[in-house]
N, C-alpha and C. Protein backbone atom coordinates (compact mmCIF):
# COMPACT_ATOMS: atom_id res chain seq x y z
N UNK A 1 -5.77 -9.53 2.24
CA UNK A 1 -5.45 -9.20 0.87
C UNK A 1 -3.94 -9.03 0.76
N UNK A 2 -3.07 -9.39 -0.15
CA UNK A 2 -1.92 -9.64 -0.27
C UNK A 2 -1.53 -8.14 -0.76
N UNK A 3 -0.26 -7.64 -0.60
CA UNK A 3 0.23 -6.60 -1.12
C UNK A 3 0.22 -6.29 -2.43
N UNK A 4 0.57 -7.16 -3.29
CA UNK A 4 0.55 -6.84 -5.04
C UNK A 4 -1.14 -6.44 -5.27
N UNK A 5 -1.71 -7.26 -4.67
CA UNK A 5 -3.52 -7.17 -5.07
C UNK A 5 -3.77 -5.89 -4.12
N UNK A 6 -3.59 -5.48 -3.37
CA UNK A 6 -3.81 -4.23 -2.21
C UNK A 6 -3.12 -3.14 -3.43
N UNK A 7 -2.17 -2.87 -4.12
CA UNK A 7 -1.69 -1.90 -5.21
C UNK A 7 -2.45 -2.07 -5.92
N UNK A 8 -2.54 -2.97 -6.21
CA UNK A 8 -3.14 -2.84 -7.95
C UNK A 8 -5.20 -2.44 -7.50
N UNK A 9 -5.55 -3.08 -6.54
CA UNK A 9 -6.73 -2.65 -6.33
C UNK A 9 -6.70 -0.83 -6.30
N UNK A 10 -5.86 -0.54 -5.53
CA UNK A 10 -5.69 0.93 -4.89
C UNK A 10 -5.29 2.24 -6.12
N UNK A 11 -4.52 1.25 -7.12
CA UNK A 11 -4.14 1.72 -8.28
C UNK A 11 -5.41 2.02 -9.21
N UNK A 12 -6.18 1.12 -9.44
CA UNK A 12 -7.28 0.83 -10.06
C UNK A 12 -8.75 2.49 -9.48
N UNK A 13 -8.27 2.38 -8.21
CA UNK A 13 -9.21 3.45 -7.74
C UNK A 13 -8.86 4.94 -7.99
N UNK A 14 -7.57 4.82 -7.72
CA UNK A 14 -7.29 5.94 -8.12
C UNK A 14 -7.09 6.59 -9.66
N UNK A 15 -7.24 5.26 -10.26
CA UNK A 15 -7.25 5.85 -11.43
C UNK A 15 -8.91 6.27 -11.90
N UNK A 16 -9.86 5.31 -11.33
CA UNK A 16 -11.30 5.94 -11.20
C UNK A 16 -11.41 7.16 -10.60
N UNK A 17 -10.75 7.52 -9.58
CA UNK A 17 -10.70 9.03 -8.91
C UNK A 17 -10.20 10.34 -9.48
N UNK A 18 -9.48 10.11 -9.97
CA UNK A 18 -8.33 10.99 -10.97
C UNK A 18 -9.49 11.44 -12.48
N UNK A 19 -10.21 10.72 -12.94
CA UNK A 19 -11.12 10.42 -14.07
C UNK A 19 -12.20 11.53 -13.81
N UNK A 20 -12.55 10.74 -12.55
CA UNK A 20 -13.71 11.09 -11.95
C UNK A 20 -13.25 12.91 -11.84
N UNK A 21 -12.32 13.40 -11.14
CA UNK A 21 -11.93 14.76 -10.58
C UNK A 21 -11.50 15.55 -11.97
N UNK A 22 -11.00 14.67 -13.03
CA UNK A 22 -11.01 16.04 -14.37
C UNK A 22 -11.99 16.13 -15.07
N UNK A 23 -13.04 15.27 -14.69
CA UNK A 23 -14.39 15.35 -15.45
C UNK A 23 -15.25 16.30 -14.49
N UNK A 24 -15.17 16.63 -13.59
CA UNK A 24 -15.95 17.65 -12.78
C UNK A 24 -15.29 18.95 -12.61
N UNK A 25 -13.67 18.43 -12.71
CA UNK A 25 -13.30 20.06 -12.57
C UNK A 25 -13.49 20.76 -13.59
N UNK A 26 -13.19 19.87 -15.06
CA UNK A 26 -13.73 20.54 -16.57
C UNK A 26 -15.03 21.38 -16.51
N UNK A 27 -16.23 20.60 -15.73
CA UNK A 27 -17.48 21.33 -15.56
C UNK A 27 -17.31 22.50 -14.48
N UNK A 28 -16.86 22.35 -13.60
CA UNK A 28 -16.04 23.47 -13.18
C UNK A 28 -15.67 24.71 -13.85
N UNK A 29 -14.86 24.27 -14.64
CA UNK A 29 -13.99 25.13 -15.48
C UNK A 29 -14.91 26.06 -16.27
N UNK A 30 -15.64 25.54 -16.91
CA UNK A 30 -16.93 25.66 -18.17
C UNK A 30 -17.70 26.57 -17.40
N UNK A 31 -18.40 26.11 -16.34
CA UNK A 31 -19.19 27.02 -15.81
C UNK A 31 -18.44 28.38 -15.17
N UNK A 32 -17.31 28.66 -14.57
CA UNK A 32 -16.75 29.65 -14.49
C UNK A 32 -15.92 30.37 -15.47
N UNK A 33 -16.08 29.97 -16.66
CA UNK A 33 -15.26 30.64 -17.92
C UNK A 33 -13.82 30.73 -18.05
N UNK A 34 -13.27 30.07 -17.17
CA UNK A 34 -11.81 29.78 -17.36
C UNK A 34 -11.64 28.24 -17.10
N UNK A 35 -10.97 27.52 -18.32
CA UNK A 35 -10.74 26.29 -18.37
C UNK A 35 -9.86 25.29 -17.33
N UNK A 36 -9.60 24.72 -16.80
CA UNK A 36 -9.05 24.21 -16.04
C UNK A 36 -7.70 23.08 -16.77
N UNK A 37 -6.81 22.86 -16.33
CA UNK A 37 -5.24 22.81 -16.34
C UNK A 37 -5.25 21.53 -15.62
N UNK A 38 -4.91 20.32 -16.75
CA UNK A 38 -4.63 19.57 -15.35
C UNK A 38 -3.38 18.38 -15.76
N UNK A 39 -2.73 18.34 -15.11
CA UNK A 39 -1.25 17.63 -15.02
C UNK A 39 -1.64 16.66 -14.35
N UNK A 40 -1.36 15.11 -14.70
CA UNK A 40 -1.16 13.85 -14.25
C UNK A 40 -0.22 12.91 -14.84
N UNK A 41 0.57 12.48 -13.50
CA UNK A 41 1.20 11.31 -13.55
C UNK A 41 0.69 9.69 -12.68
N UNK A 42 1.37 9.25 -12.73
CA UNK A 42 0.70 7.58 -12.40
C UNK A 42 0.49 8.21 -11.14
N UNK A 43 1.25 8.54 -10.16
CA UNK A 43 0.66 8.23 -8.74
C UNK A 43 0.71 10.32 -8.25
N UNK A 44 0.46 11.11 -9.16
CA UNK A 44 -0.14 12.41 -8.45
C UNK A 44 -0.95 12.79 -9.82
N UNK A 45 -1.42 14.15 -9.06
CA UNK A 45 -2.54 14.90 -10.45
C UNK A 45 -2.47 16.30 -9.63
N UNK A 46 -2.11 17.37 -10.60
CA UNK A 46 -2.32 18.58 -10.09
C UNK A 46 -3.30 19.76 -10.76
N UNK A 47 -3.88 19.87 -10.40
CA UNK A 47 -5.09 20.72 -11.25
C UNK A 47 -5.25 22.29 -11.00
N UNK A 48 -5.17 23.23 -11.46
CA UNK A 48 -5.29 24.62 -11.84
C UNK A 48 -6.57 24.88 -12.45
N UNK A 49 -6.78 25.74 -11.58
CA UNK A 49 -8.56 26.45 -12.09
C UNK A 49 -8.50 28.06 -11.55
N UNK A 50 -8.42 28.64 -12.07
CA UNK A 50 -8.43 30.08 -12.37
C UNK A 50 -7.25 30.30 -11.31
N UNK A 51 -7.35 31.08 -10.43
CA UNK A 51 -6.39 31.54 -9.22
C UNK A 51 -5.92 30.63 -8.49
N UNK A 52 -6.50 29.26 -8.36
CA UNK A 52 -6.05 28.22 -7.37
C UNK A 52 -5.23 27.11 -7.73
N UNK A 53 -5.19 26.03 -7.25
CA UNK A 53 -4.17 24.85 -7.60
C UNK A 53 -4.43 23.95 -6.42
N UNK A 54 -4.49 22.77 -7.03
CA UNK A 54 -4.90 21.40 -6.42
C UNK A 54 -3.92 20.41 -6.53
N UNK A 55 -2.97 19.80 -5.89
CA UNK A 55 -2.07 19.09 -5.92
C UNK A 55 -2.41 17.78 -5.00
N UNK A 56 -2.00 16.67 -5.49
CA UNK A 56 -2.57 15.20 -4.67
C UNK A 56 -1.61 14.62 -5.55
N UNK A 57 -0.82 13.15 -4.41
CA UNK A 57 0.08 12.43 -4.73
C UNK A 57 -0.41 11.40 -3.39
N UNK A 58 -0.36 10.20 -3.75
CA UNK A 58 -0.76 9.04 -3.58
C UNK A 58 0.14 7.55 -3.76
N UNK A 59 -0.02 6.92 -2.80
CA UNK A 59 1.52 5.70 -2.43
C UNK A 59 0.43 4.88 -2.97
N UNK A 60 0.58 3.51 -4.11
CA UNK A 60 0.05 2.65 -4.51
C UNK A 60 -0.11 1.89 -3.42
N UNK A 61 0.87 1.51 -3.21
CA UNK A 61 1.57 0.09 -1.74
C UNK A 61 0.48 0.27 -0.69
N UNK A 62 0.29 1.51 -0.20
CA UNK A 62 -0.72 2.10 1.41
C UNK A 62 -2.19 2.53 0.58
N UNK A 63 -2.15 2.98 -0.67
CA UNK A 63 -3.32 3.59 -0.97
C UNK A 63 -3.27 4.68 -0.01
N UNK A 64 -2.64 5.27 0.14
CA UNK A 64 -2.81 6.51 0.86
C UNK A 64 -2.22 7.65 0.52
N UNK A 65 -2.54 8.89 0.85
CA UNK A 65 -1.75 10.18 0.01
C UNK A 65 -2.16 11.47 1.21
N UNK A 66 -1.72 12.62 0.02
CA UNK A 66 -1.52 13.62 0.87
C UNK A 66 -2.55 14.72 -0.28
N UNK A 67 -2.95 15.66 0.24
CA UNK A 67 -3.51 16.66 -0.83
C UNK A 67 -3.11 18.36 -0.46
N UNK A 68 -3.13 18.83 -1.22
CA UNK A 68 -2.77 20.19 -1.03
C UNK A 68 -3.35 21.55 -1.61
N UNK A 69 -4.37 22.20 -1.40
CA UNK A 69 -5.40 23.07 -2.26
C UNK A 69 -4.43 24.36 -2.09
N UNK A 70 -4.15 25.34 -2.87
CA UNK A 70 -3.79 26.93 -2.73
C UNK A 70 -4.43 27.21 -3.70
N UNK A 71 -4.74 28.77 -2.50
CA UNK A 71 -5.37 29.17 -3.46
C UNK A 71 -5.22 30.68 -3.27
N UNK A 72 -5.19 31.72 -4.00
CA UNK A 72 -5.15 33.12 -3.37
C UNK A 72 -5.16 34.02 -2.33
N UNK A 73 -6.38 33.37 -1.28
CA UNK A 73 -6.62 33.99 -0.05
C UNK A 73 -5.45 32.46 0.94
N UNK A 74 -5.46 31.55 0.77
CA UNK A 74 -5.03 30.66 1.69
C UNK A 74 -4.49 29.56 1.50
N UNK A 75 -3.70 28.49 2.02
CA UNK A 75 -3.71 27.04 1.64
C UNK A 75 -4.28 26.19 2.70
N UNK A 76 -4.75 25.00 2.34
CA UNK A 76 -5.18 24.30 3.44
C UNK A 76 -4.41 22.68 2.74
N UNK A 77 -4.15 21.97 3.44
CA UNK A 77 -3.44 20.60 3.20
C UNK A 77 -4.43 19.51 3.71
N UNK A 78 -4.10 17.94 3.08
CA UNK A 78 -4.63 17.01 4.59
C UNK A 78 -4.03 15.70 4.03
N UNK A 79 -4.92 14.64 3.95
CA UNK A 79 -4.49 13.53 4.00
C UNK A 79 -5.61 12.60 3.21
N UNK A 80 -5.74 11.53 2.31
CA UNK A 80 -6.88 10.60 2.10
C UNK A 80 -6.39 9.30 2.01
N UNK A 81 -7.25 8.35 1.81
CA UNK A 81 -7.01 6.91 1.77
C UNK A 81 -8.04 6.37 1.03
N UNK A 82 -7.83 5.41 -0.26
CA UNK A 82 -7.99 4.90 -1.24
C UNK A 82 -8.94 3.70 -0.12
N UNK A 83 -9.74 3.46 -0.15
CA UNK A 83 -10.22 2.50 0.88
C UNK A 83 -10.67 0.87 -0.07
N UNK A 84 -10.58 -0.52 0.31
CA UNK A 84 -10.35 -1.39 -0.53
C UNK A 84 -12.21 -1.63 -1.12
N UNK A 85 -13.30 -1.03 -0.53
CA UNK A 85 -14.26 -0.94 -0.95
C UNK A 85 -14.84 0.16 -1.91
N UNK A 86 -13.58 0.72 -2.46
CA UNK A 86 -14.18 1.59 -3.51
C UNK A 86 -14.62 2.87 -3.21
N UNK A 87 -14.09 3.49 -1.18
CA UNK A 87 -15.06 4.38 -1.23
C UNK A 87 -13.46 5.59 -1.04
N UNK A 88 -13.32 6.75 -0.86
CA UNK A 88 -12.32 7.50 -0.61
C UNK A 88 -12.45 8.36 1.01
N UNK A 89 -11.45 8.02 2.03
CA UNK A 89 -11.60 8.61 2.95
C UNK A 89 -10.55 9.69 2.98
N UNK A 90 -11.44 10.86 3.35
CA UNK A 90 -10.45 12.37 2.99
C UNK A 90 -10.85 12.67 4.84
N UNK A 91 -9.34 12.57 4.97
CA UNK A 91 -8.73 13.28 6.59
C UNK A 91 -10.10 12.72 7.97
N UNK A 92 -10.57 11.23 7.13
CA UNK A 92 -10.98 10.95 8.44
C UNK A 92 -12.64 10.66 7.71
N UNK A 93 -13.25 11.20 7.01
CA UNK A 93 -14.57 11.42 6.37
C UNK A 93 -14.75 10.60 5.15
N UNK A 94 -15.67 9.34 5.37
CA UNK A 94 -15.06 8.17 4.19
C UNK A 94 -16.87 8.79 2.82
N UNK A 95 -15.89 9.19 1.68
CA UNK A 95 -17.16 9.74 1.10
C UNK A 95 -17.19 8.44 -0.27
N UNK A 96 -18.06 8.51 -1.14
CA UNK A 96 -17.74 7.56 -2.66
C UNK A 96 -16.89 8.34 -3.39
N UNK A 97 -16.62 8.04 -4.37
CA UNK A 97 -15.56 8.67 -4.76
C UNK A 97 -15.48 9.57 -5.91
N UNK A 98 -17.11 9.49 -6.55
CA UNK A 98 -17.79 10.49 -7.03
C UNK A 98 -17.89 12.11 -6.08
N UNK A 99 -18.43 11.64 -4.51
CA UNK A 99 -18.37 12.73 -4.12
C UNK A 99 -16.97 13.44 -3.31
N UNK A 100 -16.39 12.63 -3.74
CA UNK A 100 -15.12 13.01 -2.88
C UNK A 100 -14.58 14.26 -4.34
N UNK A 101 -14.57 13.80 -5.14
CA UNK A 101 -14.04 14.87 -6.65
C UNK A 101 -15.22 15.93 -6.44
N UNK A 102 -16.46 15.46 -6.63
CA UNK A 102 -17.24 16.86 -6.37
C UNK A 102 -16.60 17.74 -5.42
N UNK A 103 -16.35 17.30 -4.52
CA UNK A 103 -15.97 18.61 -3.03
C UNK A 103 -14.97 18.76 -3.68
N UNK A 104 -13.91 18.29 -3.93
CA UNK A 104 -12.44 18.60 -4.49
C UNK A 104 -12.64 19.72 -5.24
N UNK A 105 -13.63 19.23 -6.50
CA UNK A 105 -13.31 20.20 -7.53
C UNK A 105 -14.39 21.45 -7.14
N UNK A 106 -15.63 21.41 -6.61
CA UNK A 106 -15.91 22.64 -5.68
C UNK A 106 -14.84 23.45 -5.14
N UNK A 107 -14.29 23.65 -4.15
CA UNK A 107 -13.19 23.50 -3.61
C UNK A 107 -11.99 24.70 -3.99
N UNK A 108 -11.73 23.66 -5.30
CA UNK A 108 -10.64 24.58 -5.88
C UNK A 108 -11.61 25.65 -6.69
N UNK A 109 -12.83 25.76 -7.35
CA UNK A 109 -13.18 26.39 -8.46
C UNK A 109 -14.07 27.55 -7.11
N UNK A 110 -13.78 27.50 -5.81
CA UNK A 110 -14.36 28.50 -4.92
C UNK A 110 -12.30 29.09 -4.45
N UNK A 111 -11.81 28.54 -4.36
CA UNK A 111 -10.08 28.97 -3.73
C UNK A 111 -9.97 29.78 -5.11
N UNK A 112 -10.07 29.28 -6.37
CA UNK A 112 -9.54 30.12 -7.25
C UNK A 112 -10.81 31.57 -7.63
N UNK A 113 -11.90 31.95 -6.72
CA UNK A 113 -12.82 33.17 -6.61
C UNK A 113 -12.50 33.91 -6.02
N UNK A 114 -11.72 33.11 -5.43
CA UNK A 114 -11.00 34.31 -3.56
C UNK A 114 -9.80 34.76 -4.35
N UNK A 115 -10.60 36.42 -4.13
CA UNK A 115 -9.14 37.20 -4.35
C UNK A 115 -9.12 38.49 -3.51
């Protein structure tokens, strides 16, 4: 796969991923009574849900990125990759990319309980 088509595929996912993660963290949000916050640009998205914060930034070119959860009690960091079959591998664990936002937005809407 050529580089321009390797971006724009990788681009394309992440913009399904990004979709996918403010539509669950919203339900998130809803079900814990504080709304959720969420900032996006083309290649990051940072999301706020009560006490916590979710930060992810992502290289079109590699399809690959970095993520960063804080949250009250702790931070934990890692790594994912936009994979060219549509699926998202987070720090090694290749999930779809439906469930990759579920855990995400789990995640933060349990970091922002911890106090």
């Amino acid at each position: 796969m050529s580089a321009p088509v390797q971006a724009m595929l990788t681009t394309e996912l992440w913009i399904s991923f990004t979709s996918l993660l403010r539509s669950y963290v919203a339900a998130a949000g809803l079900d814990s009574g504080s709304p959720a916050d969420v900032r996006e640009t083309g290649d990051s998205i940072a999301v706020a849900l009560g006490g916590a914060r979710l930060e992810m930034r992502y290289e079109p070119a590699s399809g690959e990125g970095n993520w960063r959860l804080r949250g009250s009690a702790e931070e934990v960091q890692g790594r994912f990759a936009l994979l060219p079959e549509g699926r998202f591998s987070l720090d090694g664990t290749v999930l779809d990319l439906d469930h990759a936002a579920i855990d995400f937005a789990a995640a933060l809407k349990q970091a922002g309980l911890e106090r």
